[in-house]
N, C-alpha and C. Protein backbone atom coordinates (compact mmCIF):
# COMPACT_ATOMS: atom_id res chain seq x y z
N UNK A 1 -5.22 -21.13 -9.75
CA UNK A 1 -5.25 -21.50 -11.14
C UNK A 1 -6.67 -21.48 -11.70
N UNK A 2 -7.82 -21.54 -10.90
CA UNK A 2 -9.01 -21.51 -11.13
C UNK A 2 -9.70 -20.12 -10.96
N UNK A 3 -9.99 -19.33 -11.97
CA UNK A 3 -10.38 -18.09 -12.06
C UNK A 3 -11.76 -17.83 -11.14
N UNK A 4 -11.89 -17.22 -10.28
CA UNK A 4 -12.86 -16.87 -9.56
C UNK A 4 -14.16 -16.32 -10.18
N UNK A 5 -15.48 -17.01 -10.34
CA UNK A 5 -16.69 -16.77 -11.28
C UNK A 5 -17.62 -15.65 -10.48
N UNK A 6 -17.47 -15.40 -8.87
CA UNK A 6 -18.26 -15.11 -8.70
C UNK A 6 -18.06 -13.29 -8.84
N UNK A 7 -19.50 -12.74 -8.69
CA UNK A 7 -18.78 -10.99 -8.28
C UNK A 7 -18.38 -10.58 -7.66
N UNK A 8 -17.49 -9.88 -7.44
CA UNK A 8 -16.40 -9.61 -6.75
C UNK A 8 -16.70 -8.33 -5.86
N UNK A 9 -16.62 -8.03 -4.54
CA UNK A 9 -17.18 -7.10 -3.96
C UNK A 9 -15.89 -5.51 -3.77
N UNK A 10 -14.96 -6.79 -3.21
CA UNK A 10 -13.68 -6.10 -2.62
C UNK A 10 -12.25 -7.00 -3.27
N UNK A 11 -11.33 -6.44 -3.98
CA UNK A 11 -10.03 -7.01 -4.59
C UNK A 11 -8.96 -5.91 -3.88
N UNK A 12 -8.62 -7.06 -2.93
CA UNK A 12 -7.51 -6.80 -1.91
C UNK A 12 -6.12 -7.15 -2.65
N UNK A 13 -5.20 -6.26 -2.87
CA UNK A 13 -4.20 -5.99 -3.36
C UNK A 13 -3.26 -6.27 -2.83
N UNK A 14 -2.14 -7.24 -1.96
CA UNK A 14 -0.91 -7.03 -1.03
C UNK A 14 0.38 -6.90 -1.56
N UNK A 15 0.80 -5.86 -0.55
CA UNK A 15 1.92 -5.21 -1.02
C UNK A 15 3.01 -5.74 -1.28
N UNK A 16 4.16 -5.33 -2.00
CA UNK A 16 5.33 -6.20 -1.72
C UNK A 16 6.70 -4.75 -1.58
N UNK A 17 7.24 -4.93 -1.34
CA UNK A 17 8.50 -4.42 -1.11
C UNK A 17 8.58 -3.03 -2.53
N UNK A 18 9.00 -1.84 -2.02
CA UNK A 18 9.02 -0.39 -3.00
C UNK A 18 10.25 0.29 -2.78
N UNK A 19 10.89 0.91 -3.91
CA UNK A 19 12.05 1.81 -3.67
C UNK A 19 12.21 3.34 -3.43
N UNK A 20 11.05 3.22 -4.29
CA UNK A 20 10.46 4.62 -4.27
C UNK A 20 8.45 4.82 -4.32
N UNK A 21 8.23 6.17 -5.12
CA UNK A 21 6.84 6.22 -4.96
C UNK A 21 5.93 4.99 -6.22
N UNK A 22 6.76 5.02 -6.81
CA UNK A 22 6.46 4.03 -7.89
C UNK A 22 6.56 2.49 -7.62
N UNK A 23 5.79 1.70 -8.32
CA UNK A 23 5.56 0.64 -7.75
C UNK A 23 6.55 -0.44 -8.39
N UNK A 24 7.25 -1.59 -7.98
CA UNK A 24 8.03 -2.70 -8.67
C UNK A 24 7.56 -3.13 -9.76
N UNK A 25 7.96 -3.71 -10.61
CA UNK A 25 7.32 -5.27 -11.59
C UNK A 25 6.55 -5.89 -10.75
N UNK A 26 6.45 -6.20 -9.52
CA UNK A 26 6.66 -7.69 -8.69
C UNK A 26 5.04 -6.90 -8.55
N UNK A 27 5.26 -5.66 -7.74
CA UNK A 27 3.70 -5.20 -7.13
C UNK A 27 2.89 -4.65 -8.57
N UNK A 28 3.86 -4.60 -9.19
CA UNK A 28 2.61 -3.77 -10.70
C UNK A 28 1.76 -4.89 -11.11
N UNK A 29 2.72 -5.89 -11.09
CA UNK A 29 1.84 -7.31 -11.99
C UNK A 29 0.74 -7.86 -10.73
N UNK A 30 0.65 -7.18 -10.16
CA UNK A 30 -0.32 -7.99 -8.38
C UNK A 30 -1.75 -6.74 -8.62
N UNK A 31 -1.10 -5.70 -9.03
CA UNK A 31 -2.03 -4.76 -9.16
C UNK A 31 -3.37 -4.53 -10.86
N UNK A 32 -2.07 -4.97 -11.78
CA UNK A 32 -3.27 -5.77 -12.94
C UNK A 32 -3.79 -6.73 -12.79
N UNK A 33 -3.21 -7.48 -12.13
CA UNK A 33 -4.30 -9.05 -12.25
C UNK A 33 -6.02 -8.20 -11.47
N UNK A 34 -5.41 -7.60 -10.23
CA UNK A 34 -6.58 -7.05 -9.79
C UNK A 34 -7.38 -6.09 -10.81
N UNK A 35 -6.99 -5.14 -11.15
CA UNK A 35 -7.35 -4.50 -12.75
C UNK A 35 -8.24 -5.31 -13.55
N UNK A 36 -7.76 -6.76 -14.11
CA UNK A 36 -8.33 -7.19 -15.00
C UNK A 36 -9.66 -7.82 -14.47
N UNK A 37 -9.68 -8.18 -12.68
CA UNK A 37 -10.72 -8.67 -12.39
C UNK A 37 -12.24 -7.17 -12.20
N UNK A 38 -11.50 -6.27 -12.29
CA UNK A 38 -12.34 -5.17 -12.33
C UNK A 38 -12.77 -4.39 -13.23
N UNK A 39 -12.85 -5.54 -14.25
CA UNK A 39 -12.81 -5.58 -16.03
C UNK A 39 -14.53 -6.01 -15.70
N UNK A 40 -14.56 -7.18 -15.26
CA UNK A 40 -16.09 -7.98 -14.99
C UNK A 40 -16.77 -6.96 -13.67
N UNK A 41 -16.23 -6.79 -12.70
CA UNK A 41 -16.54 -6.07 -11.71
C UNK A 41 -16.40 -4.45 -11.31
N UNK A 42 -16.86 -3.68 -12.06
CA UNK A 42 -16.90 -2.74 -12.39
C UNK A 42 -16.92 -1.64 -10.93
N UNK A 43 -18.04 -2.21 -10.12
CA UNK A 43 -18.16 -1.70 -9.10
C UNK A 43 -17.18 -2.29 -7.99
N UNK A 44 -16.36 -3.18 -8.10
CA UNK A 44 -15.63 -3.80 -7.19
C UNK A 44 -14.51 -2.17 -6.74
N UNK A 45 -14.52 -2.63 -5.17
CA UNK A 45 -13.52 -1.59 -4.54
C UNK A 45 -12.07 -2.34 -4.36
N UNK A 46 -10.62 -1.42 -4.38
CA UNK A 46 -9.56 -2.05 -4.11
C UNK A 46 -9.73 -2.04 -2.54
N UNK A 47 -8.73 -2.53 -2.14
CA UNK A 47 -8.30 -2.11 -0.70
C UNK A 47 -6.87 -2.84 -1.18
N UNK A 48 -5.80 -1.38 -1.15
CA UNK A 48 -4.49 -1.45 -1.39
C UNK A 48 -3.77 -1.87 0.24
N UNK A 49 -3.30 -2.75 0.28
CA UNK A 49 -2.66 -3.45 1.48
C UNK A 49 -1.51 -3.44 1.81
N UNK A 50 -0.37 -2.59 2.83
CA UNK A 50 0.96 -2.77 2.47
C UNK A 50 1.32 -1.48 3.51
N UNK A 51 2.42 -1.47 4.38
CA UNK A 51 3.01 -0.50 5.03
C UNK A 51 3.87 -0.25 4.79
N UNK A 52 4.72 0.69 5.75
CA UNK A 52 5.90 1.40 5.51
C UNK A 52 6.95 0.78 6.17
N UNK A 53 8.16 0.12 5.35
CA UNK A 53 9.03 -0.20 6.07
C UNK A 53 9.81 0.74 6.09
N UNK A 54 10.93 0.38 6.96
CA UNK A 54 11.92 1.49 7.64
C UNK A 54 13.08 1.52 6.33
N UNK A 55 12.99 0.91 4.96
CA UNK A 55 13.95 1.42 3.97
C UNK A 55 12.69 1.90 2.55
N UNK A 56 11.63 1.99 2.74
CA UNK A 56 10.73 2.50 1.54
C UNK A 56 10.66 3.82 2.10
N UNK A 57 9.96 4.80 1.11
CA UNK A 57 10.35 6.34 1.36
C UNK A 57 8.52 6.79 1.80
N UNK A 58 7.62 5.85 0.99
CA UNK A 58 6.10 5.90 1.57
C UNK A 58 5.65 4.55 2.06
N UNK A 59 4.45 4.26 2.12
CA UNK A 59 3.89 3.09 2.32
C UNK A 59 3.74 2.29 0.97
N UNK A 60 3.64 1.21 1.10
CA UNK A 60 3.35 0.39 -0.28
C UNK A 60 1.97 0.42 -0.75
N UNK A 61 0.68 1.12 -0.11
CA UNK A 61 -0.39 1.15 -0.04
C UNK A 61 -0.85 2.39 -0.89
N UNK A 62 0.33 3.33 -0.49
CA UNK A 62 0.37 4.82 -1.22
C UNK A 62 0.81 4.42 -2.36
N UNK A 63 2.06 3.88 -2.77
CA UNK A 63 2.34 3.57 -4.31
C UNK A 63 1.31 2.63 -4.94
N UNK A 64 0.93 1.89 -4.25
CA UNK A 64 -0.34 1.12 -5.34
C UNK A 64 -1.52 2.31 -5.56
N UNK A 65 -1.96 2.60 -4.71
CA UNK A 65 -3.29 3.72 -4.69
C UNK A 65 -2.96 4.98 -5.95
N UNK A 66 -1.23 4.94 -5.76
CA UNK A 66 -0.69 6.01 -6.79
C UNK A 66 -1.07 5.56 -8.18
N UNK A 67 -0.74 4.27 -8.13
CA UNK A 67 -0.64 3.60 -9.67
C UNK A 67 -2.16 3.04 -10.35
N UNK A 68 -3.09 2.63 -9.13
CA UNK A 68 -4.25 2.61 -9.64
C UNK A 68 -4.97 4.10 -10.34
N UNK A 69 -4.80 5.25 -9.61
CA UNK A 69 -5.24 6.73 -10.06
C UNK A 69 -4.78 6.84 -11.62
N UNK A 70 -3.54 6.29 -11.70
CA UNK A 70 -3.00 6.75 -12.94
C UNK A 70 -3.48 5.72 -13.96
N UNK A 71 -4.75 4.64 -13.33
CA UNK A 71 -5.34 3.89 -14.38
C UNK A 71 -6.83 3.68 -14.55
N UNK A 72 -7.04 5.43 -14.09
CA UNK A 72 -7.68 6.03 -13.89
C UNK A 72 -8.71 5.32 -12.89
N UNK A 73 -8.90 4.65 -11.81
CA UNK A 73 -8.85 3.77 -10.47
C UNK A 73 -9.76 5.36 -9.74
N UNK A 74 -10.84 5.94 -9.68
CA UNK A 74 -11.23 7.09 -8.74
C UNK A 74 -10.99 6.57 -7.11
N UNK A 75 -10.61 7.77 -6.14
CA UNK A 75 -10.49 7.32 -4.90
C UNK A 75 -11.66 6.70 -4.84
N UNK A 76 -12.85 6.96 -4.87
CA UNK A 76 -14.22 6.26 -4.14
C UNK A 76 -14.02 4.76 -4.20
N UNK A 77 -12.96 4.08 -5.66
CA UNK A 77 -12.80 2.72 -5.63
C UNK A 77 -11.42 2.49 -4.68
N UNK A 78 -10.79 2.98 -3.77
CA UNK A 78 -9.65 2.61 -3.38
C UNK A 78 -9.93 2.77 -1.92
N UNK A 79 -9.39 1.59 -1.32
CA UNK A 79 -9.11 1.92 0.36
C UNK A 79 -8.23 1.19 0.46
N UNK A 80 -7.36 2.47 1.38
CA UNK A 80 -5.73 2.03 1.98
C UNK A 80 -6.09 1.62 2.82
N UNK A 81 -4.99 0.70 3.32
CA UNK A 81 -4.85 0.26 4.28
C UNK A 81 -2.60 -0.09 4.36
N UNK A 82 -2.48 0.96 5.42
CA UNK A 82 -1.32 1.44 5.19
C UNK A 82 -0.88 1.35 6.93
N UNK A 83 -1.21 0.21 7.49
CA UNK A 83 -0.55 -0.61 9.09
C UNK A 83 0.34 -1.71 9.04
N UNK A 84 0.01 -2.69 7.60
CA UNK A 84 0.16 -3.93 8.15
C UNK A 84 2.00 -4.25 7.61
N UNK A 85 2.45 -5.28 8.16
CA UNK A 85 3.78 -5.14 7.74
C UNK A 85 4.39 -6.71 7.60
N UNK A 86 3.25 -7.34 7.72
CA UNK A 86 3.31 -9.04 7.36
C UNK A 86 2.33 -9.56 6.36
N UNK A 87 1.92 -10.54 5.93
CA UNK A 87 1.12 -11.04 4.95
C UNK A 87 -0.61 -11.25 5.63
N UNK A 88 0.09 -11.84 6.93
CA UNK A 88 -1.08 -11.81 8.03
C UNK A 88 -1.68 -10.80 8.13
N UNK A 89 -0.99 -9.58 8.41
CA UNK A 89 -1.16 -8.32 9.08
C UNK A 89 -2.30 -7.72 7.83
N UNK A 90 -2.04 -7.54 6.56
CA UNK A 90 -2.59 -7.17 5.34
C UNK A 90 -3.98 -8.07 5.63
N UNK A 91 -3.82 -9.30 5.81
CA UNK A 91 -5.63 -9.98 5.96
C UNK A 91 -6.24 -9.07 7.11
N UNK A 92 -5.73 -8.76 8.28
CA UNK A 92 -6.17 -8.62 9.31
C UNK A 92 -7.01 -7.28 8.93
N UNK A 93 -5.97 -6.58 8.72
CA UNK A 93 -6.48 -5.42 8.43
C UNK A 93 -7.06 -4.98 7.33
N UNK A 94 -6.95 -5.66 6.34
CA UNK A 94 -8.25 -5.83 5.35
C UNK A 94 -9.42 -5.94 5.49
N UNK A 95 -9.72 -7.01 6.02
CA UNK A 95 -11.10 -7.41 6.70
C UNK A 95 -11.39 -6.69 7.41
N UNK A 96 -10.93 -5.44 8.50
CA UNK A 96 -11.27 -4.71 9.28
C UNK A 96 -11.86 -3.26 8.07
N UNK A 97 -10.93 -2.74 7.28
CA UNK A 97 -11.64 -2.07 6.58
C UNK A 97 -12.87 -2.47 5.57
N UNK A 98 -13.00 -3.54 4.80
CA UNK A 98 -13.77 -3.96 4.49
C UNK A 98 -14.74 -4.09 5.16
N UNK A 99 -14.65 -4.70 6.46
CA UNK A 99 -15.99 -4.66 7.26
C UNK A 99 -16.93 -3.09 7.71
N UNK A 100 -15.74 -2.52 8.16
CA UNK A 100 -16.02 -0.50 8.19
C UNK A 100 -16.77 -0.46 7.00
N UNK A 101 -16.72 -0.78 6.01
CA UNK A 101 -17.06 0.03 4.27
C UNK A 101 -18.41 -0.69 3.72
N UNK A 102 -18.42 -1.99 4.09
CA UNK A 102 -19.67 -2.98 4.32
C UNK A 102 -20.87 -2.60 4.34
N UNK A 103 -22.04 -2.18 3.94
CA UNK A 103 -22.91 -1.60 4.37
C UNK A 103 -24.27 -2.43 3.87
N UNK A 104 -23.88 -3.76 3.08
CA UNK A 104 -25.30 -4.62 3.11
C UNK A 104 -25.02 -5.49 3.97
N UNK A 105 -25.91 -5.49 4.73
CA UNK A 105 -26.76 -6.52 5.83
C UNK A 105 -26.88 -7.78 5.55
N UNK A 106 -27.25 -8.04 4.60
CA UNK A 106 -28.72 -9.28 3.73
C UNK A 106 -27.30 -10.40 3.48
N UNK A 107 -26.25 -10.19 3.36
CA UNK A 107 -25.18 -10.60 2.48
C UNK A 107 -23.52 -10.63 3.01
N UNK A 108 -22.99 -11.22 2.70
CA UNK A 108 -21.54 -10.96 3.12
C UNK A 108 -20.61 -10.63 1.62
N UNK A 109 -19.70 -9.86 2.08
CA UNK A 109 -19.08 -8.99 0.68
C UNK A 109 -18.07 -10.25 0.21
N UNK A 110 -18.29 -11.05 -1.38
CA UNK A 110 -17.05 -11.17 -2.08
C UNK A 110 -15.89 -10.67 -2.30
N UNK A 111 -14.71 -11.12 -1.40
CA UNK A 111 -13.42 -10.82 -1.64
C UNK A 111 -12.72 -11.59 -2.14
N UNK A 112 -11.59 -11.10 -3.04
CA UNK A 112 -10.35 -11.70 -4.14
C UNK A 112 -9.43 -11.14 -3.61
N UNK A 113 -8.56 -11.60 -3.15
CA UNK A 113 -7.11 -10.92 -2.84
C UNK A 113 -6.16 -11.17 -4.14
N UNK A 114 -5.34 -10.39 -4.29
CA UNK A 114 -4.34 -10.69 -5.71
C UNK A 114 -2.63 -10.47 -5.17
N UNK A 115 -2.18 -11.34 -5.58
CA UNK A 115 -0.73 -11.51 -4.76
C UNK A 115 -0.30 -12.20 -5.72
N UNK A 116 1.19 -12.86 -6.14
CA UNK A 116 1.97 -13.20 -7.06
C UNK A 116 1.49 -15.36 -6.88
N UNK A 117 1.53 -15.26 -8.07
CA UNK A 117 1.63 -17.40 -8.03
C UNK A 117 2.25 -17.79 -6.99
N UNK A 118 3.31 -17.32 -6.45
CA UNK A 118 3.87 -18.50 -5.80
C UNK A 118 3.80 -18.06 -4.13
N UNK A 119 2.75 -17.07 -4.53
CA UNK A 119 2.45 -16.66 -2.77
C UNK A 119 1.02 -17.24 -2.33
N UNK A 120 0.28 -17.74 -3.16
CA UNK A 120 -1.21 -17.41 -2.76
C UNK A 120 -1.45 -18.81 -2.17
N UNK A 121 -0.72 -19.59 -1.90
CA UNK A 121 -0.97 -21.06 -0.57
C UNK A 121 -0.62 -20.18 0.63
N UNK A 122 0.04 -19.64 1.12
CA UNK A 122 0.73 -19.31 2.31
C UNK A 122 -0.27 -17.99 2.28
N UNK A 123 -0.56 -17.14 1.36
CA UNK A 123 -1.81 -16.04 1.92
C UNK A 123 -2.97 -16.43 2.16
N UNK A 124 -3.44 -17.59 1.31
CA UNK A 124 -5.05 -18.15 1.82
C UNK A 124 -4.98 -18.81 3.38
N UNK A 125 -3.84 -19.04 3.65
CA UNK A 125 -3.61 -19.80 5.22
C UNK A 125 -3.69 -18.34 6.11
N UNK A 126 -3.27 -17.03 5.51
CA UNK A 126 -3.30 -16.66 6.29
C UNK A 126 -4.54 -15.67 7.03
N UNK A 127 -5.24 -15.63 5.20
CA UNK A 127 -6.46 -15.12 5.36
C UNK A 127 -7.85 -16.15 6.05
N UNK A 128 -7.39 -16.97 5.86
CA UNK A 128 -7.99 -18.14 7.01
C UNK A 128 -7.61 -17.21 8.68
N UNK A 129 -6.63 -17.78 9.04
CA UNK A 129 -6.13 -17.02 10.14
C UNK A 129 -6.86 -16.18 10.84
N UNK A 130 -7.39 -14.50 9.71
CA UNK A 130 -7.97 -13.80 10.34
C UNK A 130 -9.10 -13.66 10.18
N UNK A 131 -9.52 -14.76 9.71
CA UNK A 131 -11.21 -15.20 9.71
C UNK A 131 -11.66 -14.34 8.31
N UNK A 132 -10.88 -14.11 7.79
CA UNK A 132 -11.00 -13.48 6.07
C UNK A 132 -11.63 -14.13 4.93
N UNK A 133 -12.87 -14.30 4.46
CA UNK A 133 -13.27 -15.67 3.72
C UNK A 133 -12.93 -14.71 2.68
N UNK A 134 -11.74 -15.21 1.52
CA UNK A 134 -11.47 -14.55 0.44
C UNK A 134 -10.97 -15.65 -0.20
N UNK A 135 -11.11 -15.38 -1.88
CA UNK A 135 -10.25 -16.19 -2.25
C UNK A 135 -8.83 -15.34 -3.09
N UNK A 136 -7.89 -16.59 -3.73
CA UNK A 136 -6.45 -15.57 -4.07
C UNK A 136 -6.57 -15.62 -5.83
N UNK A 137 -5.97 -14.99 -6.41
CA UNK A 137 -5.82 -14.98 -7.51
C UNK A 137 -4.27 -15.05 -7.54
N UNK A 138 -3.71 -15.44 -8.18
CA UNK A 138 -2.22 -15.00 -8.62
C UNK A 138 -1.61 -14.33 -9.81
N UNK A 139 -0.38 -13.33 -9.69
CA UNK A 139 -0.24 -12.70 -11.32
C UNK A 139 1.15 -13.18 -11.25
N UNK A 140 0.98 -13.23 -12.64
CA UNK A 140 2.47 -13.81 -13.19
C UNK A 140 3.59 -13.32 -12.26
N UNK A 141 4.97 -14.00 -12.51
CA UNK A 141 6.12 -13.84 -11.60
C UNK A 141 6.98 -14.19 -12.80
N UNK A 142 8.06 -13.11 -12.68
CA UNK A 142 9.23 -13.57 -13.44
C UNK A 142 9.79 -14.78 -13.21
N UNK A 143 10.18 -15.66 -14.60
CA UNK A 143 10.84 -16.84 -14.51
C UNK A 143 12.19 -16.95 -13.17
N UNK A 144 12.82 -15.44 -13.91
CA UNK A 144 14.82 -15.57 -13.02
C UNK A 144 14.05 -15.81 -11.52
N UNK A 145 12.76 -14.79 -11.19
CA UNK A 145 12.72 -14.88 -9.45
C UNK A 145 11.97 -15.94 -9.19
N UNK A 146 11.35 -16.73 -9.83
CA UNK A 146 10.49 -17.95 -9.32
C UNK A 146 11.35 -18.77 -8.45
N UNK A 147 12.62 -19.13 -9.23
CA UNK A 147 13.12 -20.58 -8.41
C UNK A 147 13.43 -19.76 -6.45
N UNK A 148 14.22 -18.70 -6.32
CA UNK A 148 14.29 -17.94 -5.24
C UNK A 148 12.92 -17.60 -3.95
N UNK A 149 11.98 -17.52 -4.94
CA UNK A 149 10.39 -16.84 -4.65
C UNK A 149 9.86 -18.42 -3.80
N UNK A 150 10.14 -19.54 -4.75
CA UNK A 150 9.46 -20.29 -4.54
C UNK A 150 10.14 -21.18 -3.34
N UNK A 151 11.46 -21.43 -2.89
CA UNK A 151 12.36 -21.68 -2.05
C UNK A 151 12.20 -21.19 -0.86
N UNK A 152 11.68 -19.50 -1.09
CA UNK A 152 11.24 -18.74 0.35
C UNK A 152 10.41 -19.06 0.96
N UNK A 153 8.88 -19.12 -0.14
CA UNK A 153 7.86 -19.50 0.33
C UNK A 153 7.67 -21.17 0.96
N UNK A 154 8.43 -21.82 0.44
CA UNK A 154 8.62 -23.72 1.26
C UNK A 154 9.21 -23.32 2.69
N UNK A 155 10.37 -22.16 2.65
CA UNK A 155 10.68 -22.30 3.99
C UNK A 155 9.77 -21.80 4.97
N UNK A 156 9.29 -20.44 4.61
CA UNK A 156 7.94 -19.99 5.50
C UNK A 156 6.78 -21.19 5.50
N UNK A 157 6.50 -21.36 4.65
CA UNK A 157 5.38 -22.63 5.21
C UNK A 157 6.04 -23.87 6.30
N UNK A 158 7.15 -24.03 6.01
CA UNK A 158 7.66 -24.83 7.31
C UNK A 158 8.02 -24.25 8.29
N UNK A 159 8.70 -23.14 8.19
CA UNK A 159 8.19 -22.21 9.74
C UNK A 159 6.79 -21.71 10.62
N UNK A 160 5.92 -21.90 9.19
CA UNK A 160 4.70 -21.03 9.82
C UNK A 160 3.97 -22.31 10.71
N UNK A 161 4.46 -23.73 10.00
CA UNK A 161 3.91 -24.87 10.71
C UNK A 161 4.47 -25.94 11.58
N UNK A 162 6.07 -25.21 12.04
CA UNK A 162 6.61 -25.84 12.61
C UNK A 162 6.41 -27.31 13.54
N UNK A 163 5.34 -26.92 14.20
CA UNK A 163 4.53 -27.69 15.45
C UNK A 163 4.22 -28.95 15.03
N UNK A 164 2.92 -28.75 14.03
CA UNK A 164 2.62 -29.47 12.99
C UNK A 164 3.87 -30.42 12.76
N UNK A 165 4.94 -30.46 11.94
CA UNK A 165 6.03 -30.57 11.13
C UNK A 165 6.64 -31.35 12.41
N UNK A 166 6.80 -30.91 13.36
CA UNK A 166 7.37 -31.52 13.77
C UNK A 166 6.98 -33.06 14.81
N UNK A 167 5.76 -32.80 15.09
CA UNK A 167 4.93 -34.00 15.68
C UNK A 167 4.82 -34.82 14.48
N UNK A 168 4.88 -34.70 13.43
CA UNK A 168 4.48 -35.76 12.10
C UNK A 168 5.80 -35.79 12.69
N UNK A 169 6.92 -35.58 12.10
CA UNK A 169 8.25 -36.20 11.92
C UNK A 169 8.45 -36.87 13.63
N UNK A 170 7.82 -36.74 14.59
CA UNK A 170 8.13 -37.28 15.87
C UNK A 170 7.20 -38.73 15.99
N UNK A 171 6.22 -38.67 15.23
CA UNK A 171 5.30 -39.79 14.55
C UNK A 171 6.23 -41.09 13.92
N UNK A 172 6.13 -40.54 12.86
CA UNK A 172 7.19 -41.13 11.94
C UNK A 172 8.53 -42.08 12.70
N UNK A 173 9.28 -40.83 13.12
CA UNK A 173 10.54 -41.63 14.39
C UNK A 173 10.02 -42.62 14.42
N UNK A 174 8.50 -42.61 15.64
CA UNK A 174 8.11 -43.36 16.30
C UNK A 174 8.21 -45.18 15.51
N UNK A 175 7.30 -44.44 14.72
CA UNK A 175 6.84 -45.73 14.05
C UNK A 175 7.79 -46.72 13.37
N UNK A 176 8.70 -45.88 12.98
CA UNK A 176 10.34 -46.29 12.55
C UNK A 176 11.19 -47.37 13.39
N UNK A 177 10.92 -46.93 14.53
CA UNK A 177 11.67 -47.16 16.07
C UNK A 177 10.63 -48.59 16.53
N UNK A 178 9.60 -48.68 16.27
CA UNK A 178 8.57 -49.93 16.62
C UNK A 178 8.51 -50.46 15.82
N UNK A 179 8.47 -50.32 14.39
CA UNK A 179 9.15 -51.32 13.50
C UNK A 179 10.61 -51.81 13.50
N UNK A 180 11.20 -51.10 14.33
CA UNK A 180 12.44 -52.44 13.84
C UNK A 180 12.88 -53.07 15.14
N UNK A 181 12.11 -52.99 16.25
CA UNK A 181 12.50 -53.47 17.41
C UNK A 181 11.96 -54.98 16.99
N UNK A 182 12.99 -56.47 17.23
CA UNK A 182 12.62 -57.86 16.94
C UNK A 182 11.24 -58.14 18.10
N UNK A 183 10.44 -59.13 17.32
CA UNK A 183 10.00 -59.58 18.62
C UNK A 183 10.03 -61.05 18.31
């Protein structure tokens, strides 16, 4: 919710789900927010993030890279990255090209990743993860898919922290269980 002030080196793009070579609503609106931050950051590079699943016809990395060209986006500003096939996987391998493309010393490169509102808690955890110091931006999300979007993402965060989740709630028991024993 807090717009990122600083300059922006690298605006990491992650993919979402494609039918064809053209990109969704869901990934178009992930791909302007990045756009608009490259309004202030002129020299900022993408790195389009997103693989090929076994029902898309390219990678999701190719349809963004497609749709940036056509906004007039020159390759020299774009790097695919067309492996990853989780949210994790997109940090991982982000940071690996970014680091390849890196070439001041003196400094470490500002990264923005851009992903939808109701994803960017569960991507900053994950760009944590792979030692990714970025921050998220979010672009709008249709109203109808929010309540669905946002339901998914509660359950993945309680899967992704199961362990966690579940020693608190084994806590809790506890303390439950020693409070009501008389003495």
């Amino acid at each position: 919710m807090v717009p990122y002030k600083k300059n922006i080196d690298y605006i990491i793009v992650l993919g979402a789900g494609i039918r064809s070579e053209e990109v969704t609503p869901l990934l178009k609106s992930r791909l302007d927010k990045g756009l608009m931050y490259l309004k202030d950051n002129p020299k900022a590079k993408f790195v389009v993030s997103g693989g090929q699943g076994p029902d898309e016809p390219v990678s999701e990395a190719f349809a963004m890279a497609k749709y940036l060209r056509s906004q007039n986006i020159p390759d020299s500003q774009i790097i695919i990255e067309d492996k990853s096939t989780t949210t994790y996987e997109n940090m991982k391998y982000s940071k690996i090209k970014i680091d390849n493309d890196w070439s001041d010393k003196t400094r470490k490169p500002n990264v923005l990743f851009t992903t939808n509102n109701y994803h960017v808690l569960r991507s900053t955890t994950y760009a944590d993860m792979a030692k990714l110091k970025a921050h998220g931006a979010g672009a709008p999300t249709s109203y109808y898919f929010l309540p669905s979007a946002l339901l998914r993402e509660y359950a993945a965060i309680l899967v992704q922290n199961k362990i966690k989740i579940l020693l608190i709630m084994l806590l809790i028991i506890s303390f439950v269980i020693i409070a009501s024993w008389p003495f």
